[in-house]
Protein backbone atom coordinates (compact mmCIF):
# COMPACT_ATOMS: atom_id res chain seq x y z
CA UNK A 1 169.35 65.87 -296.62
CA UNK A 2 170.52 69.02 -295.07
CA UNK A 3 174.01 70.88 -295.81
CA UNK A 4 174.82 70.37 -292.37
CA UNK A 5 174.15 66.49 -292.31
CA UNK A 6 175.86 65.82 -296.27
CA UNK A 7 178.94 68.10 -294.39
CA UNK A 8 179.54 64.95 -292.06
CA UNK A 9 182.47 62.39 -293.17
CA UNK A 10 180.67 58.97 -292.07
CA UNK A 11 177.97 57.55 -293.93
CA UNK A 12 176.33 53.81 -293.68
CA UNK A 13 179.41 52.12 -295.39
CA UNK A 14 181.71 53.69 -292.92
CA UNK A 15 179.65 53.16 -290.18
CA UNK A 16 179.34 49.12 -291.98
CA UNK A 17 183.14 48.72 -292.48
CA UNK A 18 183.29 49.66 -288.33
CA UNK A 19 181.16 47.09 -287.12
CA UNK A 20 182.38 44.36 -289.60
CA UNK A 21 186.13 45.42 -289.63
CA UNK A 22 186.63 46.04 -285.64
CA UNK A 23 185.06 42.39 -285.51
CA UNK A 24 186.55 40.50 -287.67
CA UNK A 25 190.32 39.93 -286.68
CA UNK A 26 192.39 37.79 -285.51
CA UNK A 27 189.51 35.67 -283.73
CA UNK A 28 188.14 33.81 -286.34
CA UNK A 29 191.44 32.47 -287.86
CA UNK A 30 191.63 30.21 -284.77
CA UNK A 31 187.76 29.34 -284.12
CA UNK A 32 187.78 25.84 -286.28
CA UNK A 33 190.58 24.64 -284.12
CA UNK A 34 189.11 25.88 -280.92
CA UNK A 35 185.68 24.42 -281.06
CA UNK A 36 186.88 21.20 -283.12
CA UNK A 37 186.93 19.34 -279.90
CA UNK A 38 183.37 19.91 -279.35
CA UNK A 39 181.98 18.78 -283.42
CA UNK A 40 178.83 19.69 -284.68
CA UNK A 41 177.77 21.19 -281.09
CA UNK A 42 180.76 23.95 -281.35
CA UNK A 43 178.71 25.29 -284.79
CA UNK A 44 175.62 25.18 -282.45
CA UNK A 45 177.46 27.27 -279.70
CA UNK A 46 178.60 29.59 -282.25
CA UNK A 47 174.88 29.83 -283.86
CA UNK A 48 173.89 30.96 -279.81
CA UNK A 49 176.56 33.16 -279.86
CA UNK A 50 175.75 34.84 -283.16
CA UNK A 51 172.26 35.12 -281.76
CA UNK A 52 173.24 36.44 -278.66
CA UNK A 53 175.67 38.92 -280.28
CA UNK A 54 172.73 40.29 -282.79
CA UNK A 55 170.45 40.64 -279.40
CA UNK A 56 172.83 42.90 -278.05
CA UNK A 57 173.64 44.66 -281.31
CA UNK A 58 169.46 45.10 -281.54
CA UNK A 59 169.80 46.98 -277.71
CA UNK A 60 172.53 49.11 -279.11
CA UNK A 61 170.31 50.24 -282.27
CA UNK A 62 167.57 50.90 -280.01
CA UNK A 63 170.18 53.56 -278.10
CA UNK A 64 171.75 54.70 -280.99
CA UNK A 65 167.63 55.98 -282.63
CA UNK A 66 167.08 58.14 -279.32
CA UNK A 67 170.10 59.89 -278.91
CA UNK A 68 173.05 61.85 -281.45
CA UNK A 69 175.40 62.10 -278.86
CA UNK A 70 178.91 61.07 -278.86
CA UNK A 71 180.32 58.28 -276.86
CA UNK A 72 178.17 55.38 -277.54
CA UNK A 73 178.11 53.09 -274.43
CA UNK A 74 179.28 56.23 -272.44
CA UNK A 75 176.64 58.57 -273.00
CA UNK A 76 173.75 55.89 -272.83
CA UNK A 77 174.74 54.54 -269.52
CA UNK A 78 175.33 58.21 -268.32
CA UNK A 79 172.03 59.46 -269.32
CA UNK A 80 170.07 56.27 -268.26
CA UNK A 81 172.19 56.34 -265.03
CA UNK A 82 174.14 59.32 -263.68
CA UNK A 83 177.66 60.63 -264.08
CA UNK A 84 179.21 57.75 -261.66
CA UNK A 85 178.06 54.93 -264.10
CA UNK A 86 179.42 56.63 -266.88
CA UNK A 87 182.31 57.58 -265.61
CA UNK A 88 182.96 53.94 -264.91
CA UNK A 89 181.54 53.01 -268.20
CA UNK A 90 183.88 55.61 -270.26
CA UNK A 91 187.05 54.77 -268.23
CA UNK A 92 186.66 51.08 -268.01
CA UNK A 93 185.66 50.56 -272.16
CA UNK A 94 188.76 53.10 -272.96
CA UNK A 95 191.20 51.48 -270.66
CA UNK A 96 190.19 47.91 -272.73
CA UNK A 97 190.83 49.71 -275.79
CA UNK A 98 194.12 50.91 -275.08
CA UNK A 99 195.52 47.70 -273.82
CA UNK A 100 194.37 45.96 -276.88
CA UNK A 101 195.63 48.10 -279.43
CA UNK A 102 199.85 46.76 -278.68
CA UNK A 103 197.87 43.39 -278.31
CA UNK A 104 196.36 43.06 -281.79
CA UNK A 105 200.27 45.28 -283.49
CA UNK A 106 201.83 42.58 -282.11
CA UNK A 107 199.19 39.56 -283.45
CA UNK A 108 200.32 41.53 -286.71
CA UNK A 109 203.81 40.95 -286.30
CA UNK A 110 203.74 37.59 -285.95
CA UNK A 111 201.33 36.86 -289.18
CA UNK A 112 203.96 39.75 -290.76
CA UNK A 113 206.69 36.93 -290.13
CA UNK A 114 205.27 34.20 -292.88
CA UNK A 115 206.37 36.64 -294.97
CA UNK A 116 209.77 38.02 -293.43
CA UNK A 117 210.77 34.98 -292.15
CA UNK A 118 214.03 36.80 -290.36
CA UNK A 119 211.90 38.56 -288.41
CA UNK A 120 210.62 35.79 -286.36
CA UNK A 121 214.10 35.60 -284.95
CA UNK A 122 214.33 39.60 -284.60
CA UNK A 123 212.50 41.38 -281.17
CA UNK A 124 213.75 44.77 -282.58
CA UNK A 125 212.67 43.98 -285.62
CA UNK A 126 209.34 42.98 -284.32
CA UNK A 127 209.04 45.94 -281.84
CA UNK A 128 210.00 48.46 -285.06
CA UNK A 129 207.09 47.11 -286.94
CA UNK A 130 204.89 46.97 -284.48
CA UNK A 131 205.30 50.55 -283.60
CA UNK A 132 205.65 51.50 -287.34
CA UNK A 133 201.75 50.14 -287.64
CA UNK A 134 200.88 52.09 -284.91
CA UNK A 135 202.07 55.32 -286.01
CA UNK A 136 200.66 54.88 -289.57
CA UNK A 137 197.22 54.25 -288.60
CA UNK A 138 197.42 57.31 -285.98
CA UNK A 139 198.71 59.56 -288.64
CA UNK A 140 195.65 58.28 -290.45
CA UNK A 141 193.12 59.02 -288.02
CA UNK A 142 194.69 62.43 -287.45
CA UNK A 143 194.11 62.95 -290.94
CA UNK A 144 190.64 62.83 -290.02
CA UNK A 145 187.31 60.84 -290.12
CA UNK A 146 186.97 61.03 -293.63
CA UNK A 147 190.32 59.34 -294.17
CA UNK A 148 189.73 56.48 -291.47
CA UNK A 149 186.13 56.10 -292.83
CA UNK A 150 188.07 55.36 -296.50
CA UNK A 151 191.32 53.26 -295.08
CA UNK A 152 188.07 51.42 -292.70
CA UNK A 153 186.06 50.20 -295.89
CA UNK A 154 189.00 49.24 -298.03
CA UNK A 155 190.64 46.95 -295.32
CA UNK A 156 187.39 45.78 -294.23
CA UNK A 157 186.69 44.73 -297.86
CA UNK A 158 189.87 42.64 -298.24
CA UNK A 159 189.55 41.10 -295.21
CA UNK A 160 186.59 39.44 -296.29
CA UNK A 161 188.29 38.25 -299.51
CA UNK A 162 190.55 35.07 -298.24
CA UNK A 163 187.22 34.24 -295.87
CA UNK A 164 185.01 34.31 -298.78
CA UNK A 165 187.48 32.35 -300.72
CA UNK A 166 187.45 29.45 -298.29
CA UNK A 167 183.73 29.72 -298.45
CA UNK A 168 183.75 29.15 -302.10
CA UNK A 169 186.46 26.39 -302.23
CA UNK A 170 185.03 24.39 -299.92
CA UNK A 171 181.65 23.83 -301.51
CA UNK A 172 183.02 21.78 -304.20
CA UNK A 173 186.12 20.55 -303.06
CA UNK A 174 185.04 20.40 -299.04
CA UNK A 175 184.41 16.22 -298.07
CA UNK A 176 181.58 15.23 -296.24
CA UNK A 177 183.62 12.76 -294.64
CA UNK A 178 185.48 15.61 -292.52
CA UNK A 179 182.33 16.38 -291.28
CA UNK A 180 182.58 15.91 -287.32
CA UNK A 181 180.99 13.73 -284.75
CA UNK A 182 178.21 15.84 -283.22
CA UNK A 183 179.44 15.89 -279.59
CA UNK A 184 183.39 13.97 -278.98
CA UNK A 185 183.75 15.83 -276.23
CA UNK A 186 182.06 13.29 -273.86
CA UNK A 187 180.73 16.23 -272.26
CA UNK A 188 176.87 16.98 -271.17
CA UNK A 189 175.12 19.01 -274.01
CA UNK A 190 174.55 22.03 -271.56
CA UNK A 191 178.12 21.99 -270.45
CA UNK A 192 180.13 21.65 -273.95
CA UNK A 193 177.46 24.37 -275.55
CA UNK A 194 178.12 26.58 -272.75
CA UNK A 195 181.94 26.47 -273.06
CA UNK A 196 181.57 26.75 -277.28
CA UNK A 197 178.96 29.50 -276.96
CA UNK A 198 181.68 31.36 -274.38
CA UNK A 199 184.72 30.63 -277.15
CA UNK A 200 182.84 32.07 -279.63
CA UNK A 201 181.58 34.65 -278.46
CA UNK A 202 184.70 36.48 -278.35
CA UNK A 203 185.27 36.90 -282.35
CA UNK A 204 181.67 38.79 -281.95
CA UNK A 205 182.89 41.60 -280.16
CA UNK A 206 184.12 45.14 -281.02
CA UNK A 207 180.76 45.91 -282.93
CA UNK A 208 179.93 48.89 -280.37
CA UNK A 209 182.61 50.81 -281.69
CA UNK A 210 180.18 52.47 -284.46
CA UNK A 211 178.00 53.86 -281.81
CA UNK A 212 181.23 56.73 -280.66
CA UNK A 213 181.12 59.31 -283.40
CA UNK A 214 177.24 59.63 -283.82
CA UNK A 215 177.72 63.56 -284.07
CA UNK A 216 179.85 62.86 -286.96
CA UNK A 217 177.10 60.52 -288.82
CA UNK A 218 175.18 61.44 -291.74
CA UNK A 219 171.59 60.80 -289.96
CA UNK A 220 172.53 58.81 -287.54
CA UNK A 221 169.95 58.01 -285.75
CA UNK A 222 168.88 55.94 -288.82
CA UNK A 223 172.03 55.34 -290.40
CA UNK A 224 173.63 53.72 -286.76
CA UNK A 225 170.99 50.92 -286.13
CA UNK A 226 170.87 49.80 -290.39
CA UNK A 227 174.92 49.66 -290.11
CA UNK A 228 174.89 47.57 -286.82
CA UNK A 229 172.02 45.42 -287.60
CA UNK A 230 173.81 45.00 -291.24
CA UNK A 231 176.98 44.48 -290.36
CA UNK A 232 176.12 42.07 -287.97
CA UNK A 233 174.39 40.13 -289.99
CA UNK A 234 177.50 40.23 -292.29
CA UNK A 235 179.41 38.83 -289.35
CA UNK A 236 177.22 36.13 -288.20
CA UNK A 237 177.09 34.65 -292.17
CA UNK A 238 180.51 34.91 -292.85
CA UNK A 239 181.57 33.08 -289.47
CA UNK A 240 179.55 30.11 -289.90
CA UNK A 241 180.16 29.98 -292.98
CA UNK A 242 183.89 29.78 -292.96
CA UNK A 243 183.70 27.56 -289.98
CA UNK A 244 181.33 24.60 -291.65
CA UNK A 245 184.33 25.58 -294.56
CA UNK A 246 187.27 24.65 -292.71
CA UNK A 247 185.44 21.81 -291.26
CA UNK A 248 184.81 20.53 -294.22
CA UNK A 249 188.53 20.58 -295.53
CA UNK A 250 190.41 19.60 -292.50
CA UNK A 251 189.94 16.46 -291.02
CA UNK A 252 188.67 16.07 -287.23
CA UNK A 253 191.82 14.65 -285.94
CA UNK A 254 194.46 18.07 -287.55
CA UNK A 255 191.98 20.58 -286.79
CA UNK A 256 191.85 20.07 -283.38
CA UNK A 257 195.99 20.33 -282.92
CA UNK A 258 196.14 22.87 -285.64
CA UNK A 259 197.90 26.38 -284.82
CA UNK A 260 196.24 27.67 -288.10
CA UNK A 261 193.21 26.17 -289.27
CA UNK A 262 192.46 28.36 -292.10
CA UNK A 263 196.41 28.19 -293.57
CA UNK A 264 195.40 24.06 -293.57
CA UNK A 265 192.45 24.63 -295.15
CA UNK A 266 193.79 26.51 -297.87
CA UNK A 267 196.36 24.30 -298.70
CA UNK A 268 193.72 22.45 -300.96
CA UNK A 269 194.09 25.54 -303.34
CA UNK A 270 197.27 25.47 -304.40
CA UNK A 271 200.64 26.37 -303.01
CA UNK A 272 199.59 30.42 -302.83
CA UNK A 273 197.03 29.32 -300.54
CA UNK A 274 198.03 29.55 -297.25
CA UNK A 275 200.11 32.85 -298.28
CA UNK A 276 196.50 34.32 -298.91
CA UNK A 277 195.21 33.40 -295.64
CA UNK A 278 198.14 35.00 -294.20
CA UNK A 279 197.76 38.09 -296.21
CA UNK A 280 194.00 38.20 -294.97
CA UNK A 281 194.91 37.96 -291.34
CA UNK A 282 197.56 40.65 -291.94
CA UNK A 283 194.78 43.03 -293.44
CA UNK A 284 192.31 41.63 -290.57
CA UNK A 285 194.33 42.63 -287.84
CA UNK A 286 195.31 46.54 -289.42
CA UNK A 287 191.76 47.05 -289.50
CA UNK A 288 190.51 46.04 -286.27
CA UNK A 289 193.64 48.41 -285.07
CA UNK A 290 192.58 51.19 -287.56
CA UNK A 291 189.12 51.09 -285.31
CA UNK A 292 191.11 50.97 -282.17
CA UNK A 293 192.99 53.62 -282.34
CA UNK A 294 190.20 55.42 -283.73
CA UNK A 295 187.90 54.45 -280.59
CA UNK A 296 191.21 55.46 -278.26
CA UNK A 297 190.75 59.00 -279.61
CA UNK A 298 187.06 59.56 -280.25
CA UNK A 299 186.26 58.22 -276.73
CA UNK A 300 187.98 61.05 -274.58
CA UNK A 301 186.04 63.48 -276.41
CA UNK A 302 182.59 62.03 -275.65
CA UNK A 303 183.32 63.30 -272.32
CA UNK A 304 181.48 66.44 -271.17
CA UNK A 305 183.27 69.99 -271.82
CA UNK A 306 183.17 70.56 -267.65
CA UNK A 307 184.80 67.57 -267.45
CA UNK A 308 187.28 68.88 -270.07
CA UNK A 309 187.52 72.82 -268.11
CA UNK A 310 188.52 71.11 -264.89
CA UNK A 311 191.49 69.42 -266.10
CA UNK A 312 192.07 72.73 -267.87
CA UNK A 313 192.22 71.53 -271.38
CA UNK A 314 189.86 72.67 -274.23
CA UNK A 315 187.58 71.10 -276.07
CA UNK A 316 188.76 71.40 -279.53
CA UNK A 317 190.46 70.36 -282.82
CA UNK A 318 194.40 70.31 -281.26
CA UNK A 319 192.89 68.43 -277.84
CA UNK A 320 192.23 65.27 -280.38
CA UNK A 321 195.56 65.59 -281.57
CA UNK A 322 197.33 65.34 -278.31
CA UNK A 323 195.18 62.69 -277.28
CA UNK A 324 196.09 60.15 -280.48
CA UNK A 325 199.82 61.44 -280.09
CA UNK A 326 199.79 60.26 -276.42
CA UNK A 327 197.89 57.21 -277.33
CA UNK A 328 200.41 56.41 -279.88
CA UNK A 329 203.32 56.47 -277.36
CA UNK A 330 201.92 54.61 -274.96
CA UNK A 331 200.48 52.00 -277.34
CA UNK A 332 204.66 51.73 -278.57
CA UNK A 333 205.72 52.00 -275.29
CA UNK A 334 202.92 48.93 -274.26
CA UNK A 335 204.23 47.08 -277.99
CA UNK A 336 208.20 47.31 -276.72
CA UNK A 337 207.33 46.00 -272.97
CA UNK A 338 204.82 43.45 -273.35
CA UNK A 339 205.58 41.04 -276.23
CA UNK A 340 209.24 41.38 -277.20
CA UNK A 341 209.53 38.26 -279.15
CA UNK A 342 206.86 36.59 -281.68
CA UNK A 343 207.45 33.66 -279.01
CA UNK A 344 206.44 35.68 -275.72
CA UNK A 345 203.34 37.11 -278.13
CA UNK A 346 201.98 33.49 -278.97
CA UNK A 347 202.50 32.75 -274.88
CA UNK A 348 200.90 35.69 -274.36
CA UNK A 349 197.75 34.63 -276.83
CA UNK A 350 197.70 31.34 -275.59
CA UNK A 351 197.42 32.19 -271.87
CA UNK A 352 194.47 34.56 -272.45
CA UNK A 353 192.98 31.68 -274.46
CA UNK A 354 193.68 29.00 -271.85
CA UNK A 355 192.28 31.90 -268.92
CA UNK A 356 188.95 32.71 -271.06
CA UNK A 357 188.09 29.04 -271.37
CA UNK A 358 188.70 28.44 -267.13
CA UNK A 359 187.73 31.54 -265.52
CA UNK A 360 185.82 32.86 -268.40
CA UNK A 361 182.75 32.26 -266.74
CA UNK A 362 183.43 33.92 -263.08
CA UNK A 363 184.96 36.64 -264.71
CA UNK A 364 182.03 37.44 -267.13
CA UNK A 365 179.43 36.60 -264.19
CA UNK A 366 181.31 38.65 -261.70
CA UNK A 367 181.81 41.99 -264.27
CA UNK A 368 178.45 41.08 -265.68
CA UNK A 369 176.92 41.39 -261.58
CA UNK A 370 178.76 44.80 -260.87
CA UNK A 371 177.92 46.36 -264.57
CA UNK A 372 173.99 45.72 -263.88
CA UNK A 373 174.16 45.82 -259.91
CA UNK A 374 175.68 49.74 -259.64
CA UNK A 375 173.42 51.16 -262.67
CA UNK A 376 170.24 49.48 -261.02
CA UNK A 377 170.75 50.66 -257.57
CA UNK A 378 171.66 54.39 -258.61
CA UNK A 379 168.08 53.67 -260.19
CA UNK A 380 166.26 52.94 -257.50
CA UNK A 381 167.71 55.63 -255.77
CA UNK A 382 167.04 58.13 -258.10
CA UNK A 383 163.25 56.58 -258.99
CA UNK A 384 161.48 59.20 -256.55
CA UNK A 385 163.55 62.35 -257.70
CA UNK A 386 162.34 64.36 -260.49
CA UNK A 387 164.34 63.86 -263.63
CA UNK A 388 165.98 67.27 -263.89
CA UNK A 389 168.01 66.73 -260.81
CA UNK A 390 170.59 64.65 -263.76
CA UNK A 391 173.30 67.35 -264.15
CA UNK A 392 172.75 69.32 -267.39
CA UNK A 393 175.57 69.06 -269.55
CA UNK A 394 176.06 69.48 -273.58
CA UNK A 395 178.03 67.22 -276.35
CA UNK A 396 177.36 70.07 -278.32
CA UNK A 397 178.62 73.86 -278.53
CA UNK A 398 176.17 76.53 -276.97
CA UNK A 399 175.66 77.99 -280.09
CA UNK A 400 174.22 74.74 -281.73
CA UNK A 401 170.79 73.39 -281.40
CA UNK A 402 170.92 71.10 -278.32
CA UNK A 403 171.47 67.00 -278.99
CA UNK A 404 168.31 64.12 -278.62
CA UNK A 405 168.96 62.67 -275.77
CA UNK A 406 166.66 60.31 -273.46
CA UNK A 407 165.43 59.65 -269.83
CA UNK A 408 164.82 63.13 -269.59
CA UNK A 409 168.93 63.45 -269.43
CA UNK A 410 171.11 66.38 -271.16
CA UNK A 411 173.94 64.62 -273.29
């Protein structure tokens, strides 16, 4: 390996701990309860979701070995497509992940309260800790990439640690008995697998998020597609895994009204039990922030450097700084004015849960029409021109050699 590639701060278990810790959060601590209702045909749903999800991690390896640049689903729809669908692309995926970071802070506060059990009854308390979380994992990843890699694996590591403990428990202790009918919904097989495949397909997301800082990756055109194909794989194991766990512990009839699945399931082991869950979903939800905020930052500076001239800024070391400090204030400023109280959080979580599972489907199909229908016509129009009428642009200073990119594009 070259100096200049061993000089680069993320190597395959950073790149691992991103795909495995930006997906597993708080999603899977409620995935029992929500596909109880459907039995043995929710761990189907979640088996085509899992396949699905590894599909779509496979297209995103396939990117990551033809190109280095930064920017991940940015710069592949922009060289594949034009500026216009990557400017959509780059706006649209940042927006998402700025909205979710005072999401998830505040998921944290409320799994913070089984252990500071005044501050379920305290909004400023809540709103202080929320925002302290925030500004601790900024100051990390203004630290740098080394440092986020580090905090990254170690959080993703404990994380899997109360999951994998279930796992264990449950395979001498878990009942066959508990073992669910295979469809009580009453449902038609195509319409309850549809609706589990939907619910779980959620937890599988976030796994893109390795793909941003390829010019900071030890070889990453190799090291990209082995993290996301392993990590993945990590995913998909420990999900069904812990599921077929908790159904195995819980009975039918409590799972399906349970508000925390794995806390019930841990009960069987002991009276510390459901404090470890709680301490896993804790750890769950700082990493999947850690990789939030780090996306917030690293995506901005994916975009091209002309980009960067006309708004007059530069394209350097303090520009990433004032971008996390900004996205720090407005992440507090979203923490203090959307979920004041654990309460309105929990209302919060449960309307996005009820509005996935009704208008899920025409959201998805409409956002899923537009994301394929503007790329493919800019396609057609641009099928008879030669390829070098793509605007040449670098991710890259002029002095370095130029980036891999593909469709004949410049990066």
């Amino acid at each position: 390996m070259s100096d200049t590639q061993a000089s680069k701060p993320i190597g395959f278990w950073g790149c691992w701990a991103l795909v495995v810790g930006c997906m597993i959060g708080s999603g899977i601590f409620m995935l029992p309860a929500q596909l109880a209702p459907y039995g043995m045909l929710g761990l189907v749903g979640l088996i085509v979701a899992g396949a699905g999800a590894i599909a779509l991690a496979l297209v995103f390896a396939r990117q990551a070995e033809r190109t280095n640049c930064d920017g991940g689903p940015y710069a592949y729809s922009r060289q594949a497509f034009g500026d216009l669908t990557g400017f959509l692309m780059g706006w649209a995926y940042w927006l998402s992940f700025v909205a979710g970071v005072p999401t998830v802070a505040m998921a944290f506060v409320s799994y913070l309260g089984v252990f500071v059990p005044g501050l379920a009854t305290n909004p400023l308390g809540q709103m202080a800790s929320g925002i302290a979380l925030i500004a601790a994992f900024t100051f990390i990843n203004i630290r740098g990439l080394k440092e986020m890699s580090v905090t990254q694996i170690t959080l993703t590591v404990l994380k899997i640690i109360p999951l994998v403990a279930i796992i264990a428990f449950a395979i001498p202790a878990g009942a066959p008995a508990n073992a669910p009918a295979f469809n009580p919904s009453g449902q038609s097989i195509f319409a309850a697998l549809t609706l589990t495949a939907l619910i779980a397909l959620w937890p599988f997301t976030g796994f893109e998020v390795v793909t941003l800082p390829a010019g900071n990756v030890k070889d990453c055109e190799r090291t990209i597609p082995r993290a996301l194909i392993t990590g993945m794989l990590t995913v998909v194991v420990i999900y069904l895994s812990a599921t077929v766990a908790v159904m195995l512990l819980v009975p039918p009839a409590q799972l399906m009204h349970s508000t925390a699945p794995f806390s019930d399931a841990a009960r069987a082991l002991g009276p510390w039990g459901p404090g470890l869950i709680a301490a896993g979903a804790l750890v769950a939800t700082a990493g999947t922030i850690n990789g939030l905020i780090f996306t917030c930052g690293q995506m901005p500076l994916a975009w091209p450097p002309t980009n960067w001239r006309r708004a007059g800024l530069p394209q350097c070391q303090s520009t990433a700084l004032r971008i996390l400090l900004c996205m720090s204030l407005l992440h507090s400023e979203l923490c203090c004015w959307c979920s004041p109280t654990r309460a309105a959080s929990w209302a919060h979580f449960n309307l996005c849960s009820r509005s996935r599972r009704r208008s899920g489907s025409s959201i998805m199909s409409s956002s899923h029409w537009l994301s394929f229908a503007i790329p493919r016509a800019q396609l057609r129009s641009r099928a008879s021109a030669p390829r070098s009428s793509v605007s040449p642009t670098r991710c890259s200073p002029p002095s370095a050699p130029a980036p891999k990119c593909f469709y004949g594009a410049s990066c």
